[in-house]
Protein backbone atom coordinates (compact mmCIF):
# COMPACT_ATOMS: atom_id res chain seq x y z
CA UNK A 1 0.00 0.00 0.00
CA UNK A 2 1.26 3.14 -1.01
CA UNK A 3 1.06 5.67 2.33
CA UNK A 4 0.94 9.01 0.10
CA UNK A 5 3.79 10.11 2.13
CA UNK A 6 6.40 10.57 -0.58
CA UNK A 7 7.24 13.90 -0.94
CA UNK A 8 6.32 15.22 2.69
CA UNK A 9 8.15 17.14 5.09
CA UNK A 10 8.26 15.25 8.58
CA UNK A 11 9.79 16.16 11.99
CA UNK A 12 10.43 13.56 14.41
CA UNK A 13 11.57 14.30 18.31
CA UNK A 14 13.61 12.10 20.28
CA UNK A 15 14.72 10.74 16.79
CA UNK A 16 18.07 8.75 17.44
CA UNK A 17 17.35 5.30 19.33
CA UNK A 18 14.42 3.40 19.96
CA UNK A 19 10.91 4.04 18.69
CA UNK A 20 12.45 7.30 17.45
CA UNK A 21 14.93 5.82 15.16
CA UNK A 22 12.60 3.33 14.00
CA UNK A 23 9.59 6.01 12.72
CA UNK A 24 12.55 8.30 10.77
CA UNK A 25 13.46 5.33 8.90
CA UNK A 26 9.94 4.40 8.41
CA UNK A 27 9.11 7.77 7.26
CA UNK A 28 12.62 7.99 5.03
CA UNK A 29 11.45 4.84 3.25
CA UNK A 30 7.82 6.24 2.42
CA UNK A 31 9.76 8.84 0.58
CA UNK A 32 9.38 11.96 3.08
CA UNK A 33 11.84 14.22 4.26
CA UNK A 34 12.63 13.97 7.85
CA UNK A 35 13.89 16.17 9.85
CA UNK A 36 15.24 14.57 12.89
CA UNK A 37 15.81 15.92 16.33
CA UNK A 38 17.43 14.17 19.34
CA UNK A 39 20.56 15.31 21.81
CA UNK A 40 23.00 13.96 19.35
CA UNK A 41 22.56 12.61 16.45
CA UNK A 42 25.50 10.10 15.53
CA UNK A 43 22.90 7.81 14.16
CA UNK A 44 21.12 9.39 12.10
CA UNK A 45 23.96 10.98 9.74
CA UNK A 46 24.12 8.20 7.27
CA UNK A 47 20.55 8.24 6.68
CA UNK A 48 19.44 8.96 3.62
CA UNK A 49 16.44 11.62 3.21
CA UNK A 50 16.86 12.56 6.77
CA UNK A 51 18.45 15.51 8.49
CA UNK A 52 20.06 15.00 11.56
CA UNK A 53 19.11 17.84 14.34
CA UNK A 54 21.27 18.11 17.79
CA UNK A 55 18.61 19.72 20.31
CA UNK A 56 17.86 19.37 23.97
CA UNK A 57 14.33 19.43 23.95
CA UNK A 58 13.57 19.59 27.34
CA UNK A 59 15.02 23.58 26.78
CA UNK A 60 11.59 25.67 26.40
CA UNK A 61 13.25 27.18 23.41
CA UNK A 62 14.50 23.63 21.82
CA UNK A 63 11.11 22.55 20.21
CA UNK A 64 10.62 25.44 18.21
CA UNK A 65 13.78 25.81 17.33
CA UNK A 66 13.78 21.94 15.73
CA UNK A 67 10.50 23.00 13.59
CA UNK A 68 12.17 25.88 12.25
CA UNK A 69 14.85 24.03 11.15
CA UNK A 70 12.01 21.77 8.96
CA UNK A 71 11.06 25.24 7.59
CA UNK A 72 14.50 26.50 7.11
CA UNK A 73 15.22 23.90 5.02
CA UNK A 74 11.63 22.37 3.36
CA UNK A 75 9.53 25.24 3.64
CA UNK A 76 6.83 23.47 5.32
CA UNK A 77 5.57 20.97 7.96
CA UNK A 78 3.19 18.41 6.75
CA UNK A 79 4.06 15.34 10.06
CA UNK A 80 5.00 15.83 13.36
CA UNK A 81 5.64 13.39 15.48
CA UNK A 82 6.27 13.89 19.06
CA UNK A 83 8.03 10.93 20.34
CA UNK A 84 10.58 12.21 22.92
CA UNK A 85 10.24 10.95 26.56
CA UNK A 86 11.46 8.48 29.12
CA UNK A 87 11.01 7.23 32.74
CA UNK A 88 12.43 6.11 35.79
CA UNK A 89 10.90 3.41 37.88
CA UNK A 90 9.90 4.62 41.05
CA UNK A 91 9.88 1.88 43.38
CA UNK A 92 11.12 3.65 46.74
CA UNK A 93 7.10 4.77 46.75
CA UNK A 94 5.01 8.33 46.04
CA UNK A 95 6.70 9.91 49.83
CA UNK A 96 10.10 9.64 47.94
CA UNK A 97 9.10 11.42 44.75
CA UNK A 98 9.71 15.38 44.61
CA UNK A 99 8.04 17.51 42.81
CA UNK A 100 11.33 18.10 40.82
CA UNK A 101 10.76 14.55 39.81
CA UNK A 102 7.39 14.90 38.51
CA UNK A 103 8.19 18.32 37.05
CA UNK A 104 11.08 16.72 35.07
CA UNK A 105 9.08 13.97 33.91
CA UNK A 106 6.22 16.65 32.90
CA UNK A 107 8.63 18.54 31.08
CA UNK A 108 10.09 15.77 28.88
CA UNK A 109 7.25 13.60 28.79
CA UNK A 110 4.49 16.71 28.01
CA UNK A 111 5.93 20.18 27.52
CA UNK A 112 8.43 18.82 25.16
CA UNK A 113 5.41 17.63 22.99
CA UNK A 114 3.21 20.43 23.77
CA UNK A 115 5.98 22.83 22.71
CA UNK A 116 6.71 20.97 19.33
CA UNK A 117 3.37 20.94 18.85
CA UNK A 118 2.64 24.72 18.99
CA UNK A 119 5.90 25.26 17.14
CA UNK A 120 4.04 23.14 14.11
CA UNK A 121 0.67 23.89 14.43
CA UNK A 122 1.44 27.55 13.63
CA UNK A 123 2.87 26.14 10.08
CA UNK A 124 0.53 24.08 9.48
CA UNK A 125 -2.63 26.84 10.15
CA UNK A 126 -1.04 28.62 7.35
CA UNK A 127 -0.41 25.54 5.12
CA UNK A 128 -4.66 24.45 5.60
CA UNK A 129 -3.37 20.58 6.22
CA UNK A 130 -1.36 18.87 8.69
CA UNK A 131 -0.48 15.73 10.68
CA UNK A 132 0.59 15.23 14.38
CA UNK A 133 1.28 12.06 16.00
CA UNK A 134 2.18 11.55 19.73
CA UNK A 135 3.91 8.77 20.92
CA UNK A 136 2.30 8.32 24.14
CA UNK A 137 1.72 4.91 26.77
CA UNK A 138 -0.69 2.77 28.41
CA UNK A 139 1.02 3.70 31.05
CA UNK A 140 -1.24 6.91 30.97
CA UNK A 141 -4.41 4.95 31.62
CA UNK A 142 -3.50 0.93 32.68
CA UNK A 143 -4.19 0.52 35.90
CA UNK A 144 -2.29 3.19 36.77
CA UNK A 145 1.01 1.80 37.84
CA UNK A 146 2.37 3.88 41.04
CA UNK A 147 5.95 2.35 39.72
CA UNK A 148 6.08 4.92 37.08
CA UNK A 149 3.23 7.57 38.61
CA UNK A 150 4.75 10.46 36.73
CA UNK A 151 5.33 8.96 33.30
CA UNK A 152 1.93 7.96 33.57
CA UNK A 153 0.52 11.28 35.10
CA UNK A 154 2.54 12.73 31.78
CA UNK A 155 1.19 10.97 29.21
CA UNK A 156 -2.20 11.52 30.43
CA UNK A 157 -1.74 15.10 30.26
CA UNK A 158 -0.45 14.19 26.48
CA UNK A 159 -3.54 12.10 25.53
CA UNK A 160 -6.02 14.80 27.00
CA UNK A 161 -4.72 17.66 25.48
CA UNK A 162 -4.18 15.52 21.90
CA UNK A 163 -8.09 14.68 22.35
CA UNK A 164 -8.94 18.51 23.13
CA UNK A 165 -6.58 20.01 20.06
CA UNK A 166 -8.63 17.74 17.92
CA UNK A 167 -11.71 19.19 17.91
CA UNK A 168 -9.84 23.02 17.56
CA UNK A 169 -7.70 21.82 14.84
CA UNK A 170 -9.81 19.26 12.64
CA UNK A 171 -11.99 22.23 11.17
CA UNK A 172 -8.29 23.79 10.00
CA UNK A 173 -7.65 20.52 8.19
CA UNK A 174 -5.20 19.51 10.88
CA UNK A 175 -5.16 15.90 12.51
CA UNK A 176 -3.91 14.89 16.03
CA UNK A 177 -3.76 11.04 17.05
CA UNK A 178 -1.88 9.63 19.84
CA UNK A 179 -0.42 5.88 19.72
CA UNK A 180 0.13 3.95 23.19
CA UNK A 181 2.75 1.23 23.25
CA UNK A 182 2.89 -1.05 25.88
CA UNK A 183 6.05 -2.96 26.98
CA UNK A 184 8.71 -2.17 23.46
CA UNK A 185 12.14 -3.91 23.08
CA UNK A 186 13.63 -0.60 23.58
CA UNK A 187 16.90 0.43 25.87
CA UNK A 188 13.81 2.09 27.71
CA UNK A 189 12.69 -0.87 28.91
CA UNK A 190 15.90 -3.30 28.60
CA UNK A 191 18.86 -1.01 28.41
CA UNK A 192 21.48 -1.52 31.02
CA UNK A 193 19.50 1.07 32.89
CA UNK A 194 16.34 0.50 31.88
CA UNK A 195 13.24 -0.37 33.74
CA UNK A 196 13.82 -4.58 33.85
CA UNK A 197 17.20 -3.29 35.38
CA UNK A 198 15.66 -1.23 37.46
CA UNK A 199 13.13 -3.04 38.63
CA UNK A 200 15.25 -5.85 39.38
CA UNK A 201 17.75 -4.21 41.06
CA UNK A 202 14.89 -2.95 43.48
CA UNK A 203 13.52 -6.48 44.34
CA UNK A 204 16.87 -8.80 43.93
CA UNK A 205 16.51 -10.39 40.51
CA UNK A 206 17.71 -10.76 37.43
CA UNK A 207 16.71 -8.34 34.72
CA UNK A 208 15.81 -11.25 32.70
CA UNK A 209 12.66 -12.41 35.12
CA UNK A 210 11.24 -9.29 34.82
CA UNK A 211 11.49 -8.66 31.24
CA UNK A 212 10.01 -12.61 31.26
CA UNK A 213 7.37 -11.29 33.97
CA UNK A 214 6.33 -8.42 31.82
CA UNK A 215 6.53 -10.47 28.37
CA UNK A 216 4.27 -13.15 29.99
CA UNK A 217 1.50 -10.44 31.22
CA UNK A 218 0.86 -10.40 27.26
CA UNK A 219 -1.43 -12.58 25.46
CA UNK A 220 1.50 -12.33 22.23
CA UNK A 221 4.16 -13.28 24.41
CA UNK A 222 6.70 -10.79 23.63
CA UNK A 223 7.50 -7.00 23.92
CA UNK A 224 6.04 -5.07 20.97
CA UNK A 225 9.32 -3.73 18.19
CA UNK A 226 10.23 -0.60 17.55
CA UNK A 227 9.21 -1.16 13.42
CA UNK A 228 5.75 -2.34 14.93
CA UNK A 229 5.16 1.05 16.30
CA UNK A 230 6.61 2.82 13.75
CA UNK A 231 3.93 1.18 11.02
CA UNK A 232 1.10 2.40 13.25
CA UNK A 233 2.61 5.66 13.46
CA UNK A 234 3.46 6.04 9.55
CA UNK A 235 -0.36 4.91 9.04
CA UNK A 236 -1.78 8.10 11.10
CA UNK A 237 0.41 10.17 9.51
CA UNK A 238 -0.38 9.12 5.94
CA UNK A 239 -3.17 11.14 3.91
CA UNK A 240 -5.08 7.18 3.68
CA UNK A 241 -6.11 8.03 7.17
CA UNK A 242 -7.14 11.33 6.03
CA UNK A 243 -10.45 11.14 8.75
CA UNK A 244 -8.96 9.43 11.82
CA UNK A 245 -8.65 12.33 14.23
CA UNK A 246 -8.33 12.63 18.14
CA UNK A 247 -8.20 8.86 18.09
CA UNK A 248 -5.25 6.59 20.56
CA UNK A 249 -4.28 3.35 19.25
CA UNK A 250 -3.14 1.18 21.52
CA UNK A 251 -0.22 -1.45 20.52
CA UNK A 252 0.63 -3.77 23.34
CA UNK A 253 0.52 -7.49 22.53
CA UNK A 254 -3.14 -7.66 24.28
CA UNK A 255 -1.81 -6.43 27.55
CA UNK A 256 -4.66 -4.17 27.98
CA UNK A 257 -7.62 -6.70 28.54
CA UNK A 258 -10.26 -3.74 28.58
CA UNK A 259 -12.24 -1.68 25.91
C-alpha cells in the first residue's frame, strides 16, 4: 500500500534510538523528508532523506527551534511526530518522589510535545493541512502503575490535550492522534539502565525475570518492536487516514484486557 507520504516534510523528536529511530526510517522509506531531532545525532547521519538535528528538547526554546529548522530547510511541515520521553521506575514509593521529579518527567514527557506541537501547528494553520502524532503509553491509563506515577501522570496530560486540540484543529484541516505502546524492546525498557534493570535491582533479581514477567503479562508473548510502532505511526500520519482524528491506538501485545 502506497502511504501518500512521498514527498512530505516530517519532523520527528527524540529521533536517534528506539521508537524514534525506528519512525525516521519508516518515514525515510515512504519517501518523506525527515527532519530529525534528538541530543546527538550520531545515528542518524548516514541516513538517507533525513536531516540530523542536535537539540535538547527539554530547553523551552528547543522545540521550536527543531521546527524551524524543517522550515528552514523544506519550507513546510506536513508530520510531526512527538516521540521524545522516558522514565524512571519509582519503586522507593510516592513519599520519595519530589516535585522536581514529577516536574522533570512533565517537562520531557508533556511540555516537550506540547511545545513541538505549537511550534508546528502555527505552520501548518497557514499551510490548511497537517499531521501530528504523539507517541504516548498505556502507562497513561492501565491501571495506573504507582511504579512509574509520573510517566503515567505525563502521558495523560499528552492524551487529554491531543483529544482537546482535535476538535480546535480538525476544522483547520489539521489531525492529532496519539499511539500507546505497551512494553517495546527498547533500551527504555531493557537497556542496562532501563526499567527490567531497574526493577530488578529494586527487588533482587535478574533483569531477565522481569522482562520474562512483563513479556508473559501479554497474550503475544513478547514485547512489541520498535518497526511495529513505527507502522502504526506512519499509518496516522499518511493522507489514507485522512479522517482518523483525536483517536489513541493502543499497541501492546493484548496487555490491555479492557475496551
Amino acid at each position: 500500500m502506497d502511504l501518500e507520504l512521498n514527498g512530505k516534510v516530517a519532523v520527528v523528536t527524540g529521533a536517534s534510538k528506539g521508537i524514534g529511530l525506528a519512525v525516521t526510517r519508516t518515514l525515510a522509506a515512504e519517501g518523506s523528508h525527515v527532519v530529525a531531532g534528538a541530543l546527538t545525532i550520531e545515528t542518524l547521519e548516514q541516513l538517507d532523506r533525513v536531516s540530523g538535528y542536535a537539540v535538547d528538547l527539554v530547553d523551552p526554546t528547543g522545540p521550536a527551534r527543531l521546527v524551524d529548522r524543517a522550515l528552514e530547510e523544506h519550507g513546510r511541515i506536513d508530520v510531526l511526530v512527538n516521540n521524545v520521553g522516558g522514565l524512571r521506575p519509582r519503586p522507593e514509593g510516592f513519599l520519595q518522589i519530589s516535585d522536581a521529579d514529577f516536574e522533570a518527567s512533565m517537562q520531557l514527557n508533556f511540555f516537550a510535545a506540547l511545545r513541538a506541537t505549537r511550534a508546528a501547528v502555527a505552520a501548518m494553520v497557514e499551510q490548511g493541512a497537517g499531521a501530528i502524532v504523539n507517541v504516548a503509553s498505556v502507562n497513561a491509563f492501565f491501571h495506573p502503575d504507582g511504579l512509574v506515577i509520573d510517566y503515567g501522570a505525563a502521558k495523560a496530560a499528552l492524551l487529554n490535550v491531543a483529544k482537546a486540540l482535535s476538535q480546535e484543529l480538525g476544522p483547520q484541516g489539521i489531525r492529532i492522534n496519539s499511539v500507546s505502546p505497551g512494553p517495546v524492546a527498547t533500551d527504555l525498557w531493557l537497556g542496562e539502565h532501563g526499567v527490567a534493570a531497574t526493577l530488578g535491582n529494586a527487588a533482587n533479581v535478574d533483569a531477565s525475570a522481569v522482562r520474562d514477567q512483563a513479556a508473559a503479562a501479554m497474550p503475544t508473548g513478547r514485547f512489541t518492536t520498535p518497526d511495529e510502532v513505527a507502522t502504526l505511526v506512519a499509518l496516522l500520519a499518511s493522507p489514507r487516514t485522512a479522517n482518523v482524528t483525536g483517536s489513541n491506538y493502543v499497541i501492546d501485545g493484548g496487555l490491555v484486557k479492557t475496551m
